[in-house]
Protein backbone atom coordinates (compact mmCIF):
# COMPACT_ATOMS: atom_id res chain seq x y z
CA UNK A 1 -3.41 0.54 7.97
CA UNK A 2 -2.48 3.08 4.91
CA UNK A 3 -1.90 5.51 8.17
CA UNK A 4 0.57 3.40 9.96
CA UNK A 5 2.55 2.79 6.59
CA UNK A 6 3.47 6.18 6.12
CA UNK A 7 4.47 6.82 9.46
CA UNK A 8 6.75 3.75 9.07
CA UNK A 9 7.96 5.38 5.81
CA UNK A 10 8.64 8.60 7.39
CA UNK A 11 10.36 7.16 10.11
CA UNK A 12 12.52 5.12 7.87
CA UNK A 13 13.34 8.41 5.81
CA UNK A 14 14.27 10.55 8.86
CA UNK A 15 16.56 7.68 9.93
CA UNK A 16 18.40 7.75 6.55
CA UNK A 17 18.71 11.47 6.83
CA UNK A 18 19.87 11.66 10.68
CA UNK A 19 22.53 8.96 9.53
CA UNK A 20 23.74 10.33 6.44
CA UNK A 21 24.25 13.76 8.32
CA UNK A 22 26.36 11.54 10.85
CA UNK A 23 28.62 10.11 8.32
CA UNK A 24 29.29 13.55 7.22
CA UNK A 25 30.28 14.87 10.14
CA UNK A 26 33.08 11.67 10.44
CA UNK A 27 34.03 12.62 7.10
């Protein structure tokens, strides 16, 4: 369970970086 969590958490965290690199690059 705790496992799964924190790959969830990671996952969520490289999202928010891929997409704040993204809206960068727009900028």
């Amino acid at each position: 369970m705790a496992i799964m969590l924190m790959q969830n958490m990671l996952g969520q965290v490289n999202k928010i970086k891929w997409y704040s690199e993204h809206m960068r690059e727009s900028q």
